[in-house]
PDB file of N, CA and C in Angstrom:
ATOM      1  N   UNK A   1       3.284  -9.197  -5.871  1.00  0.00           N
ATOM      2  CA  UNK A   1       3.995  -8.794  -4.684  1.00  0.00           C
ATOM      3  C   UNK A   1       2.964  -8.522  -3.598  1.00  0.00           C
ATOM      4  N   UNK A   2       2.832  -9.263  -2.150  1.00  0.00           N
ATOM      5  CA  UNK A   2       2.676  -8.989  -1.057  1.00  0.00           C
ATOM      6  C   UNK A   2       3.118  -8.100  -0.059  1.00  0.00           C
ATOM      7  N   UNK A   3       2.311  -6.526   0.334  1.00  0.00           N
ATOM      8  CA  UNK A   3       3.184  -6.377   1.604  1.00  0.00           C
ATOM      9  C   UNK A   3       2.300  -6.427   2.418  1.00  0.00           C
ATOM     10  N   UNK A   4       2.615  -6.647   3.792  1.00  0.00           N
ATOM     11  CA  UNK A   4       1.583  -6.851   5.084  1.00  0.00           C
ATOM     12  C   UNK A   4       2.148  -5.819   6.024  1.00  0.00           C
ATOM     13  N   UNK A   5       1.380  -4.739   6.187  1.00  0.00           N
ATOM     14  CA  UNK A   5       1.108  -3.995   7.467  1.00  0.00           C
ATOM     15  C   UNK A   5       0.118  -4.338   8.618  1.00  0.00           C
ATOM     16  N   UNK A   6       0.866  -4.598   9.644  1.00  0.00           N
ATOM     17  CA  UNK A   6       0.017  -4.507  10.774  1.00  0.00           C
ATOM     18  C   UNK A   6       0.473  -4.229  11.755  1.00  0.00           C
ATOM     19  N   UNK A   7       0.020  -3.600  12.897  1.00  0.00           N
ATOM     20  CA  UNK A   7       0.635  -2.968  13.956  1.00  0.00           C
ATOM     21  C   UNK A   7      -0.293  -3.796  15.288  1.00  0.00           C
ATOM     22  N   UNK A   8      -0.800  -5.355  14.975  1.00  0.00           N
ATOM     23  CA  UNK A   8      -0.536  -5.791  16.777  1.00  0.00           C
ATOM     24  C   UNK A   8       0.142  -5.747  17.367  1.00  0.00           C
ATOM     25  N   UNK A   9      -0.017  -5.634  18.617  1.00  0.00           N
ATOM     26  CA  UNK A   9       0.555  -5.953  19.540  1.00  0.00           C
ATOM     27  C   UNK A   9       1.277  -7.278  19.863  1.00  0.00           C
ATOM     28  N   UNK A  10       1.204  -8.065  19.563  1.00  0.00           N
ATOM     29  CA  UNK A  10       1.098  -9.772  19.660  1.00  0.00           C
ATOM     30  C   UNK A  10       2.263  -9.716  18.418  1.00  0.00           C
ATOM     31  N   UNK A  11       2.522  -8.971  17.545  1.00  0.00           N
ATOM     32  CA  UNK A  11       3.286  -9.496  16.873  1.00  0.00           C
ATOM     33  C   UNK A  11       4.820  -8.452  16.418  1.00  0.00           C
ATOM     34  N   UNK A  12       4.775  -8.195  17.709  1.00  0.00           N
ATOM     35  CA  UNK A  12       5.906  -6.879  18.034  1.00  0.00           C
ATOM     36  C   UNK A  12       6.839  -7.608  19.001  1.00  0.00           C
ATOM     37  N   UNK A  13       7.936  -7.649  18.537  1.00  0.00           N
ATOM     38  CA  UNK A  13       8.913  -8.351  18.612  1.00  0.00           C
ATOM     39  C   UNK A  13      10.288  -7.340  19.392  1.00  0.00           C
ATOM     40  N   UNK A  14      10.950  -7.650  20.307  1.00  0.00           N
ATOM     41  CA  UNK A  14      11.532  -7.137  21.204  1.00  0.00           C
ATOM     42  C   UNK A  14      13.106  -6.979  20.039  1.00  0.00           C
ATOM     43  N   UNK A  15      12.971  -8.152  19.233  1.00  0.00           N
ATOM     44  CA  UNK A  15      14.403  -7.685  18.659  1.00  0.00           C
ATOM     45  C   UNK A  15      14.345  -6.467  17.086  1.00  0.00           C
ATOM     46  N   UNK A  16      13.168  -5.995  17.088  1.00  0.00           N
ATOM     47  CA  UNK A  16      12.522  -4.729  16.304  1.00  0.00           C
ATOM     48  C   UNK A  16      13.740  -4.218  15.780  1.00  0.00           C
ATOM     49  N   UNK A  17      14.077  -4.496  14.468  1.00  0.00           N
ATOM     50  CA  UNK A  17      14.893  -2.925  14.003  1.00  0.00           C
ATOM     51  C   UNK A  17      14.820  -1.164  14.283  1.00  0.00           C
ATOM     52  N   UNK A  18      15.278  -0.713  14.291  1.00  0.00           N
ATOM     53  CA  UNK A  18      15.345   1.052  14.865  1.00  0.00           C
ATOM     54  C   UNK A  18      15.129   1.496  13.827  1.00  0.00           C
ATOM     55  N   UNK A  19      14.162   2.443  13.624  1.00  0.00           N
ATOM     56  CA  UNK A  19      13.646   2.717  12.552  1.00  0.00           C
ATOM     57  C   UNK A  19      14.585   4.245  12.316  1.00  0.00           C
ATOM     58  N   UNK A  20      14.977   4.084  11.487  1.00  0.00           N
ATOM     59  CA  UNK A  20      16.018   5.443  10.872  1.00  0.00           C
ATOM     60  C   UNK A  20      14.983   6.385   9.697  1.00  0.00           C
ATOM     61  N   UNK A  21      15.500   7.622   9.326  1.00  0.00           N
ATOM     62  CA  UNK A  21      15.560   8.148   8.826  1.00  0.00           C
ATOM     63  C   UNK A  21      16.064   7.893   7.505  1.00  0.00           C
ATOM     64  N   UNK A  22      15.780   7.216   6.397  1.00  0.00           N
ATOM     65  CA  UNK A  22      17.382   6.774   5.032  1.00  0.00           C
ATOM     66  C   UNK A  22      16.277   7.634   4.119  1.00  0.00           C
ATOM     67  N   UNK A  23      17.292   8.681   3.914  1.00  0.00           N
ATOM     68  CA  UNK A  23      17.086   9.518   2.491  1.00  0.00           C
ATOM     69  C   UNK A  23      17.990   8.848   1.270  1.00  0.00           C
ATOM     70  N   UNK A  24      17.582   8.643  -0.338  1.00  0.00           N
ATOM     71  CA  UNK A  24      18.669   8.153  -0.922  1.00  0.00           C
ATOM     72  C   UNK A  24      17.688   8.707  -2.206  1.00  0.00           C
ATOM     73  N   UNK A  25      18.409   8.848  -3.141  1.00  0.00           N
ATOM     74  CA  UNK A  25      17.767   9.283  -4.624  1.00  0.00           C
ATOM     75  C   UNK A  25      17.456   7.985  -5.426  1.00  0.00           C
ATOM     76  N   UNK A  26      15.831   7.777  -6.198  1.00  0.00           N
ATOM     77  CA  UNK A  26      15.887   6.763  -6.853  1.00  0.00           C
ATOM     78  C   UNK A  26      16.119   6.806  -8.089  1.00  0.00           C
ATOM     79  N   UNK A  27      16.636   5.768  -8.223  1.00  0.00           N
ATOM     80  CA  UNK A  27      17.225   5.848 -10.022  1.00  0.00           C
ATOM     81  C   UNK A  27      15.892   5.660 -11.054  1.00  0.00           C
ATOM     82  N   UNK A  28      16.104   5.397 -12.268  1.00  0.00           N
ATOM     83  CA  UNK A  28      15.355   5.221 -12.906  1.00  0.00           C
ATOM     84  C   UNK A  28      14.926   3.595 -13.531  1.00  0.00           C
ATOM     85  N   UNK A  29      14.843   3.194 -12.013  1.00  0.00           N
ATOM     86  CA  UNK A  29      14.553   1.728 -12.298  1.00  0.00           C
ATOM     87  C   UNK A  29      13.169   1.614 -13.107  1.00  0.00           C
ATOM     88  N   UNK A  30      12.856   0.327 -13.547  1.00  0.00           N
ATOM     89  CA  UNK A  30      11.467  -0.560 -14.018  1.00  0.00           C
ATOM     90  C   UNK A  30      11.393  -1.294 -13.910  1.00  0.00           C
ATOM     91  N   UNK A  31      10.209  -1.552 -13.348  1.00  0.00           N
ATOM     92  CA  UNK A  31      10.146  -3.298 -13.070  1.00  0.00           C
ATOM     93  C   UNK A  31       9.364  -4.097 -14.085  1.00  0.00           C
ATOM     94  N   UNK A  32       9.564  -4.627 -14.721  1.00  0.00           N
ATOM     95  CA  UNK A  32       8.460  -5.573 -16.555  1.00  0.00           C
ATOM     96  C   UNK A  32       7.920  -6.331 -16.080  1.00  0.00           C
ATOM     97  N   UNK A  33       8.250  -6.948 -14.617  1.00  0.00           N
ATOM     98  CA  UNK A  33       7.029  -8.310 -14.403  1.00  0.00           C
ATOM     99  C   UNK A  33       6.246  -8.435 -13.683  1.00  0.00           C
ATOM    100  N   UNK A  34       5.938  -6.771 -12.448  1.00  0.00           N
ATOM    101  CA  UNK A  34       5.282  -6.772 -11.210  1.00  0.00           C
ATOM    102  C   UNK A  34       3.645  -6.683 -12.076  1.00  0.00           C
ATOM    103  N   UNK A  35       3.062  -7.743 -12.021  1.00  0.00           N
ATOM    104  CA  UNK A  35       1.244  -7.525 -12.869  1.00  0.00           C
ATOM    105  C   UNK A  35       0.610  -6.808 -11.066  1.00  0.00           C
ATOM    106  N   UNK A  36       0.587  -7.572  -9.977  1.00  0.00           N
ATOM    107  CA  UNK A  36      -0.351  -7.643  -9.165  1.00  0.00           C
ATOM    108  C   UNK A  36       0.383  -6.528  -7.904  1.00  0.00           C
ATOM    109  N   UNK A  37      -0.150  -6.000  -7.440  1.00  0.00           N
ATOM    110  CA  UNK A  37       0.489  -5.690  -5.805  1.00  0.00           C
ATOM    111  C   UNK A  37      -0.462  -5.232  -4.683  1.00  0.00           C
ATOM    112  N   UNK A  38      -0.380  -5.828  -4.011  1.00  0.00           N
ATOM    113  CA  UNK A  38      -1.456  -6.719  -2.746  1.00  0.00           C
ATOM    114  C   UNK A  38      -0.589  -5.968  -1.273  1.00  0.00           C
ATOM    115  N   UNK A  39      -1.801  -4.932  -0.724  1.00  0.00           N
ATOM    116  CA  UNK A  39      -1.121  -4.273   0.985  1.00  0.00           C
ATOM    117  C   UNK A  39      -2.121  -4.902   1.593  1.00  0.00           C
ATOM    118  N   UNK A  40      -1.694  -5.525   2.666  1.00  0.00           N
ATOM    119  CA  UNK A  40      -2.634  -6.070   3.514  1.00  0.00           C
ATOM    120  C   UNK A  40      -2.688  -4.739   4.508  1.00  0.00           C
ATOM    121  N   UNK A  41      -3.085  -4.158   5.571  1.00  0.00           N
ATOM    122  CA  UNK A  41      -3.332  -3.030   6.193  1.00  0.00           C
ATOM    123  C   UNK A  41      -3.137  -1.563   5.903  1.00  0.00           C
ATOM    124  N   UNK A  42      -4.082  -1.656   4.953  1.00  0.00           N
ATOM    125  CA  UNK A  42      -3.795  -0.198   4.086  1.00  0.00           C
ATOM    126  C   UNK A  42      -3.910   1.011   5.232  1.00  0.00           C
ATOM    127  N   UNK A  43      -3.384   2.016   4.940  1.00  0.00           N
ATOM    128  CA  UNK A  43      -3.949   3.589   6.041  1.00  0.00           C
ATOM    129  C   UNK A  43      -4.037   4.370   5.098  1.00  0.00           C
ATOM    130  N   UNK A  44      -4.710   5.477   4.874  1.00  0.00           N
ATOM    131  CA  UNK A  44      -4.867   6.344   3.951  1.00  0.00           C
ATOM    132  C   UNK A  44      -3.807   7.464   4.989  1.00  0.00           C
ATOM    133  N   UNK A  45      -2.396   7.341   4.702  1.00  0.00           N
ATOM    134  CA  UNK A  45      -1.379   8.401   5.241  1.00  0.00           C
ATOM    135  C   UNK A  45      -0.127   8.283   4.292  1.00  0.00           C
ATOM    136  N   UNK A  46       0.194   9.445   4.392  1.00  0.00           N
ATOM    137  CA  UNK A  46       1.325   9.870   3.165  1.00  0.00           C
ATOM    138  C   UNK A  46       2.415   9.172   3.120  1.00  0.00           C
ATOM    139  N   UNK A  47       3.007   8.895   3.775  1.00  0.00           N
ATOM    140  CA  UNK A  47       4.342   7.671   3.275  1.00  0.00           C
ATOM    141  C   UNK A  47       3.750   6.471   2.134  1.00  0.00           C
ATOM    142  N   UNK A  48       2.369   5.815   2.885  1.00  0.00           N
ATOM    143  CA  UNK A  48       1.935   4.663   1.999  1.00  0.00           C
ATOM    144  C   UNK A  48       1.518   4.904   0.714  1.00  0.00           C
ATOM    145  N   UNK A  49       0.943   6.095   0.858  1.00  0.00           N
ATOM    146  CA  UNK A  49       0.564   6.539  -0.164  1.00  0.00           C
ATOM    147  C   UNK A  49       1.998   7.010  -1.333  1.00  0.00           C
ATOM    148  N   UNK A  50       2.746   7.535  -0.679  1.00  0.00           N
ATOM    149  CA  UNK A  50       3.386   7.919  -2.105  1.00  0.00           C
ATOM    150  C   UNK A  50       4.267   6.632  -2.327  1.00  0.00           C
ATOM    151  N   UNK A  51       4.079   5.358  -1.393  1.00  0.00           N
ATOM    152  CA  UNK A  51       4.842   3.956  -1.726  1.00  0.00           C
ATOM    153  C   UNK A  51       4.287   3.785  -2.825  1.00  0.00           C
ATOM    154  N   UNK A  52       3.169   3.713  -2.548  1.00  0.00           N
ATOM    155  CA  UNK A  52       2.095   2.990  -4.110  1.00  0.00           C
ATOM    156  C   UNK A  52       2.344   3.432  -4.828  1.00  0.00           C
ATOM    157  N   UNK A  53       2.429   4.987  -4.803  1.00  0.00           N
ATOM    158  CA  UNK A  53       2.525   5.750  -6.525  1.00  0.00           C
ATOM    159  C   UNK A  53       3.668   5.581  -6.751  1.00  0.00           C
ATOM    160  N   UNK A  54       4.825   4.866  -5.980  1.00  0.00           N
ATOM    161  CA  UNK A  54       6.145   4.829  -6.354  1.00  0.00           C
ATOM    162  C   UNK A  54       6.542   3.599  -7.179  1.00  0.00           C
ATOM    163  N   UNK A  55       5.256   2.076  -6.761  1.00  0.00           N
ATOM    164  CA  UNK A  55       4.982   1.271  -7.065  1.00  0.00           C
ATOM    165  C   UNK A  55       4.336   1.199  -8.792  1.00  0.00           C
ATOM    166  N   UNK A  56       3.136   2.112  -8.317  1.00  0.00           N
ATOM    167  CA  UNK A  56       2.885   2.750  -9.782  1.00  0.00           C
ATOM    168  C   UNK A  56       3.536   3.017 -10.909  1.00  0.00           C
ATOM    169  N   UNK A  57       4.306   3.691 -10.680  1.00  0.00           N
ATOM    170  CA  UNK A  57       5.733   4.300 -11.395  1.00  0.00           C
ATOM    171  C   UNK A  57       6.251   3.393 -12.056  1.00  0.00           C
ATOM    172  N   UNK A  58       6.931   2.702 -11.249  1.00  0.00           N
ATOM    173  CA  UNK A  58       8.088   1.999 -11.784  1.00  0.00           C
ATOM    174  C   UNK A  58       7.620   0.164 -12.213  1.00  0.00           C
ATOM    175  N   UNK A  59       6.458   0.222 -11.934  1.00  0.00           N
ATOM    176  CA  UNK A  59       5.850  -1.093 -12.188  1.00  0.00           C
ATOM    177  C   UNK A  59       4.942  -1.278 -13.694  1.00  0.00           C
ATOM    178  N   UNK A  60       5.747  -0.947 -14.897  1.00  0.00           N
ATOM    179  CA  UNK A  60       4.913  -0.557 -16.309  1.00  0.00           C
ATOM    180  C   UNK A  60       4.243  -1.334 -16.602  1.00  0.00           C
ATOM    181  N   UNK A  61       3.978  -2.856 -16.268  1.00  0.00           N
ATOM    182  CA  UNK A  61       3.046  -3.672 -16.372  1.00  0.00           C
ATOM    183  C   UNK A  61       1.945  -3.947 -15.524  1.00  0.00           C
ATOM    184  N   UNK A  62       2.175  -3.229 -14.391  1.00  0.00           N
ATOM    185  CA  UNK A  62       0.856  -3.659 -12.957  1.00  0.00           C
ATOM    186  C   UNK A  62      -0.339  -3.448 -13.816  1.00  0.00           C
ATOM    187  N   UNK A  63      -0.709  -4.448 -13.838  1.00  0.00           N
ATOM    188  CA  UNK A  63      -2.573  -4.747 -13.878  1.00  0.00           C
ATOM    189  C   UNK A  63      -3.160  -4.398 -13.018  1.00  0.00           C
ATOM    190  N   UNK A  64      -2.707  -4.662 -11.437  1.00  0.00           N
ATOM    191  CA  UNK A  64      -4.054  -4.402 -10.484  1.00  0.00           C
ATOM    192  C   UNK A  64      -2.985  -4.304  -8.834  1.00  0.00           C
ATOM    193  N   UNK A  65      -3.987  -3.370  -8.495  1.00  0.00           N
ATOM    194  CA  UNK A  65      -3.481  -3.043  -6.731  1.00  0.00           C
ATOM    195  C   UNK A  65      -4.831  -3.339  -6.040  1.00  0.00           C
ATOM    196  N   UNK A  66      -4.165  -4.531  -4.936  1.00  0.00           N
ATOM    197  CA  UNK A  66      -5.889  -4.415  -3.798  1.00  0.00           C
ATOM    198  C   UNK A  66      -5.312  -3.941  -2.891  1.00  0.00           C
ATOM    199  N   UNK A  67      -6.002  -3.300  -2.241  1.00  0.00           N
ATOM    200  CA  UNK A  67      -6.147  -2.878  -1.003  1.00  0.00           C
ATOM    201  C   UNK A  67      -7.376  -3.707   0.130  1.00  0.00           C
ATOM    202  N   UNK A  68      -6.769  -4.579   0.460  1.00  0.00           N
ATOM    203  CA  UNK A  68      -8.053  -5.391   0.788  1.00  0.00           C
ATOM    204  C   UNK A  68      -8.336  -4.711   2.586  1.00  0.00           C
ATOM    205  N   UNK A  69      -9.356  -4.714   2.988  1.00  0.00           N
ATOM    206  CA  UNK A  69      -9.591  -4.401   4.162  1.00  0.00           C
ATOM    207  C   UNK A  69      -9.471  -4.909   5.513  1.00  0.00           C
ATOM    208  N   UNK A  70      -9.473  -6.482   5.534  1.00  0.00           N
ATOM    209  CA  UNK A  70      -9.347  -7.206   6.568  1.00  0.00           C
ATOM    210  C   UNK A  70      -7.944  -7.920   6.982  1.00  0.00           C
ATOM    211  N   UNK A  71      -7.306  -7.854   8.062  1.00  0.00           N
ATOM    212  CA  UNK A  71      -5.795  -8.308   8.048  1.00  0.00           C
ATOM    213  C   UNK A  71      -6.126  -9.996   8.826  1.00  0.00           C
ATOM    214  N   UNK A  72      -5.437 -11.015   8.237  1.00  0.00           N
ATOM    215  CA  UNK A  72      -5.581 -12.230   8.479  1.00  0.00           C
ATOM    216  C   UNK A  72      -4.591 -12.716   9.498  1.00  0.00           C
ATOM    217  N   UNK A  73      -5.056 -12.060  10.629  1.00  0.00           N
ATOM    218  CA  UNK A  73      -4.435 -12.327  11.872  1.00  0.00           C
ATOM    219  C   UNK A  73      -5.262 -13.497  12.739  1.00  0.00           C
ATOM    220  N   UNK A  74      -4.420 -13.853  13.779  1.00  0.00           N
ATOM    221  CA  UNK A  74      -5.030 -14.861  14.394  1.00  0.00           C
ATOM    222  C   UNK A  74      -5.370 -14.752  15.895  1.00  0.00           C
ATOM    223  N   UNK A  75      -4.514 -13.200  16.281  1.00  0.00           N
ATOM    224  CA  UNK A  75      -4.579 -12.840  17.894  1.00  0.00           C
ATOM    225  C   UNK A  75      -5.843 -11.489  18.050  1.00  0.00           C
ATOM    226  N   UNK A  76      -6.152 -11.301  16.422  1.00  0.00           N
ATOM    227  CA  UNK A  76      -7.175  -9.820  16.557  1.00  0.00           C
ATOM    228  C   UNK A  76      -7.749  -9.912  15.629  1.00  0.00           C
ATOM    229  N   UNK A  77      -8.548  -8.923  15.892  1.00  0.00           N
ATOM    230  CA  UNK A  77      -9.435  -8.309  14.519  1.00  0.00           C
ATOM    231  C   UNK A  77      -9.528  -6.785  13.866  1.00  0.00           C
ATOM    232  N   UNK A  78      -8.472  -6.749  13.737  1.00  0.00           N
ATOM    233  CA  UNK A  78      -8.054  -4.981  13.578  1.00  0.00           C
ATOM    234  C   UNK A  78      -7.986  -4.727  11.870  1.00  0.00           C
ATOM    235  N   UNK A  79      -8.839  -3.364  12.086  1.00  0.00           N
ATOM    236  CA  UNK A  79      -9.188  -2.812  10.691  1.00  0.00           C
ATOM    237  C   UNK A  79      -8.963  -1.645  10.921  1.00  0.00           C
ATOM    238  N   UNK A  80      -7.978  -0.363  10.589  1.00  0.00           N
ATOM    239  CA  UNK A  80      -7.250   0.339  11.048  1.00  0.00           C
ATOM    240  C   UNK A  80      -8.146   1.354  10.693  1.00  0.00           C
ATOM    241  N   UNK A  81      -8.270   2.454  12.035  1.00  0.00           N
ATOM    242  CA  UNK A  81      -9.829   3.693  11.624  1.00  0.00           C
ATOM    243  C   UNK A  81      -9.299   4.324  10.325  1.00  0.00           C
ATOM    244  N   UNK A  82      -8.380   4.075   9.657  1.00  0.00           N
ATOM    245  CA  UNK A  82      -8.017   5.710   8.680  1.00  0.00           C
ATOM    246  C   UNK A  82      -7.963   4.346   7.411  1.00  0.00           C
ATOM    247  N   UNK A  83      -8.852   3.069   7.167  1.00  0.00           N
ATOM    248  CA  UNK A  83      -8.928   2.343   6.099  1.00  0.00           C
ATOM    249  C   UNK A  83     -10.382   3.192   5.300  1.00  0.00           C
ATOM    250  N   UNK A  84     -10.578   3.485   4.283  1.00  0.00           N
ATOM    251  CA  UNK A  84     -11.490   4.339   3.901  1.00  0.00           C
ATOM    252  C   UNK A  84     -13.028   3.461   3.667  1.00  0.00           C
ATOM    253  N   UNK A  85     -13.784   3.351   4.178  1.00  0.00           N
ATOM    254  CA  UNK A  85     -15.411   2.367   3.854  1.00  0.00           C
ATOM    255  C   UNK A  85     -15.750   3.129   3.117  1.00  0.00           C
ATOM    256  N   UNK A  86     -16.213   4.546   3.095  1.00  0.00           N
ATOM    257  CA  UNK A  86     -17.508   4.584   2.145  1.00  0.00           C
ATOM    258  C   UNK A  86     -16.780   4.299   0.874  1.00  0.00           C
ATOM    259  N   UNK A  87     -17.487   4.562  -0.272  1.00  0.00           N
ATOM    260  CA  UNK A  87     -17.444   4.949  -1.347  1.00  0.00           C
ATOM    261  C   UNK A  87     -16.537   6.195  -2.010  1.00  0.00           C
ATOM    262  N   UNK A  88     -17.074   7.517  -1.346  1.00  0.00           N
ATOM    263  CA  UNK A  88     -16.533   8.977  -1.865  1.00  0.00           C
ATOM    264  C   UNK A  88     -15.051   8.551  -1.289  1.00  0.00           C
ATOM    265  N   UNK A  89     -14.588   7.798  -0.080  1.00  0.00           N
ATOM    266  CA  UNK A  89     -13.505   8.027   0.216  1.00  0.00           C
ATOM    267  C   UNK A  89     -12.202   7.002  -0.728  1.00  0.00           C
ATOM    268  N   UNK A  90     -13.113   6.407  -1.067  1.00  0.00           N
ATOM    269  CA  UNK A  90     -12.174   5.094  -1.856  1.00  0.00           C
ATOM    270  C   UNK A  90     -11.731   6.035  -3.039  1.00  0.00           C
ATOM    271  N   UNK A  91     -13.035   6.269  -3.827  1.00  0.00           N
ATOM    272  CA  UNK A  91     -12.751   7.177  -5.399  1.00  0.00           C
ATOM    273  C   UNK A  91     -11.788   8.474  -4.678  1.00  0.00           C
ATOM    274  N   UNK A  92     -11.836   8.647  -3.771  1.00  0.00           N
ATOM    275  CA  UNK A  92     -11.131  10.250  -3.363  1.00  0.00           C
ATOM    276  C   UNK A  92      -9.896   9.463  -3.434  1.00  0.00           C
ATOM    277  N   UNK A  93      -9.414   8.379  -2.955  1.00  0.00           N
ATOM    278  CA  UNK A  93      -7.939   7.617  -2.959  1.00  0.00           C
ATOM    279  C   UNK A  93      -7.025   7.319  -4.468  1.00  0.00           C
ATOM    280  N   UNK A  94      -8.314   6.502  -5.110  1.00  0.00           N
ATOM    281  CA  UNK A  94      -8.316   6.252  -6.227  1.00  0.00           C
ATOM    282  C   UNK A  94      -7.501   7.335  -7.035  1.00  0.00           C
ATOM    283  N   UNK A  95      -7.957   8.469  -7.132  1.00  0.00           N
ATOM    284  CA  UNK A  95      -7.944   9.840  -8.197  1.00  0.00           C
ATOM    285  C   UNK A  95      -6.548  10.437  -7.197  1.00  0.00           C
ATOM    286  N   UNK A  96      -6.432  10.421  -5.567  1.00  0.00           N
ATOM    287  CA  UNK A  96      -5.165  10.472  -5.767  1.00  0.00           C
ATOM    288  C   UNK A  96      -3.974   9.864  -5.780  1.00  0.00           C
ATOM    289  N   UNK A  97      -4.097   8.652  -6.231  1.00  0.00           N
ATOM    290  CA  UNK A  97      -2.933   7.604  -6.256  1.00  0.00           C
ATOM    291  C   UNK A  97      -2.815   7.942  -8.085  1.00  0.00           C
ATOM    292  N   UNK A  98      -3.971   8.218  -8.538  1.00  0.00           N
ATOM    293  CA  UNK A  98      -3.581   8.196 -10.257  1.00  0.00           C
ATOM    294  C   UNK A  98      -2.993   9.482 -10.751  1.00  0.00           C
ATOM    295  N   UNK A  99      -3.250  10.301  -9.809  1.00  0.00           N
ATOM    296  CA  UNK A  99      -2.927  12.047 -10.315  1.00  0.00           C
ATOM    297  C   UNK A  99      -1.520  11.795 -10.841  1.00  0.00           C
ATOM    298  N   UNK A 100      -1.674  12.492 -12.185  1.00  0.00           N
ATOM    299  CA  UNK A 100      -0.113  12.684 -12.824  1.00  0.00           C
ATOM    300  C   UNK A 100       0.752  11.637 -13.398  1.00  0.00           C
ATOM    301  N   UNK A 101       0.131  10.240 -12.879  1.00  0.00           N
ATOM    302  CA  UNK A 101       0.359   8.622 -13.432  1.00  0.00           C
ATOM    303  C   UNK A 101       0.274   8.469 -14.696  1.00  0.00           C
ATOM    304  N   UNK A 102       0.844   7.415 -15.891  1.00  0.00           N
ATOM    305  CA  UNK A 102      -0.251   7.127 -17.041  1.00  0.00           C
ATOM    306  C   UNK A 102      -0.318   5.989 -16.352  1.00  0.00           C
ATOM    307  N   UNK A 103      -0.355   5.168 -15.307  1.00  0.00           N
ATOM    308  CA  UNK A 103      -0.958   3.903 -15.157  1.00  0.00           C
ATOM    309  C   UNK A 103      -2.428   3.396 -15.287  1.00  0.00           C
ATOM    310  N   UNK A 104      -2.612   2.557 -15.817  1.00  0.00           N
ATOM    311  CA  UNK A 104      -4.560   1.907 -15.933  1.00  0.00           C
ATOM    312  C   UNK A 104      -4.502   0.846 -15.058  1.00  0.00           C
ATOM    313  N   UNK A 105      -3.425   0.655 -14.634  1.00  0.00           N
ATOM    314  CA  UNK A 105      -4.148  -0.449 -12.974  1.00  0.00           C
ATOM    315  C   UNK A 105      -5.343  -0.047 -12.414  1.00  0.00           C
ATOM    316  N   UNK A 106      -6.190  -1.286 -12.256  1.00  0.00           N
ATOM    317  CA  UNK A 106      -7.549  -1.362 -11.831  1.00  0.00           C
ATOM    318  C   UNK A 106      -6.978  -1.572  -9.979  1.00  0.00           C
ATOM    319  N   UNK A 107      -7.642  -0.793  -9.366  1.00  0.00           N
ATOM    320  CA  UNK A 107      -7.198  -0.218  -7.961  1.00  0.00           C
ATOM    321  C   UNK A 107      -8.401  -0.768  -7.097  1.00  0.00           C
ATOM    322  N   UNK A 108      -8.803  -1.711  -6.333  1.00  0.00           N
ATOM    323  CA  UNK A 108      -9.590  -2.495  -5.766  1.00  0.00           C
ATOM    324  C   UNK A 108      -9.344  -2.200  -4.130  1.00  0.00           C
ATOM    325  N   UNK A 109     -10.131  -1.264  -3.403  1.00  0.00           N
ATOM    326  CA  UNK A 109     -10.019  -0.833  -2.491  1.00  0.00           C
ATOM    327  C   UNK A 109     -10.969  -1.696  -1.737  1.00  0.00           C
ATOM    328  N   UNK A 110     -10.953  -2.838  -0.445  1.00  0.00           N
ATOM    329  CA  UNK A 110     -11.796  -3.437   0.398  1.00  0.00           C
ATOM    330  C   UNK A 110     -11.802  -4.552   0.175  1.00  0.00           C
TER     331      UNK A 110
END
């Protein structure tokens, strides 16, 4: 599974959905066949973050999450300031996307 975040400009579209508020309770789905899941414009901020661990969750087979760093745009070159470079900040991501998980997905940050 692919998701792509990006917030150009160039690719903001006038007929934009309205972004609501939807609270709803999740069931106790599983998913058996998600191995891979791939964010193209990662941010280290709390919605995305608890997507993944939600991804985590319910994905009992994921092998591997990238977080790759560069978005394959064609109007920019945007690498969003809150994507983590060093090192301490990746493992600081790492440890909290796994807290409380039993997942062993190998987590490939850059």
């Amino acid at each position: 599974m692919k998701l792509y975040r990006h917030s150009c400009e160039f690719n903001k579209s006038e007929d934009d959905a309205e972004k609501t508020n939807l609270v709803w309770q999740a069931s106790n789905f599983k998913h058996l066949k998600l191995k891979l899941f791939m964010m193209k414009g990662f941010e280290e901020e709390y919605k995305v973050m608890n997507y993944i661990r939600l991804i985590m969750e319910r994905a009992v087979c994921l092998k591997r999450i990238e977080l790759p760093a560069k978005i394959q745009c064609n109007k920019c070159t945007t690498i969003s300031p809150r994507f983590p470079v060093d090192e301490a900040s990746k493992h600081r991501i790492r440890e909290q996307l796994r807290h409380g998980l039993s997942s062993s997905a190998d987590i490939i940050i850059g």
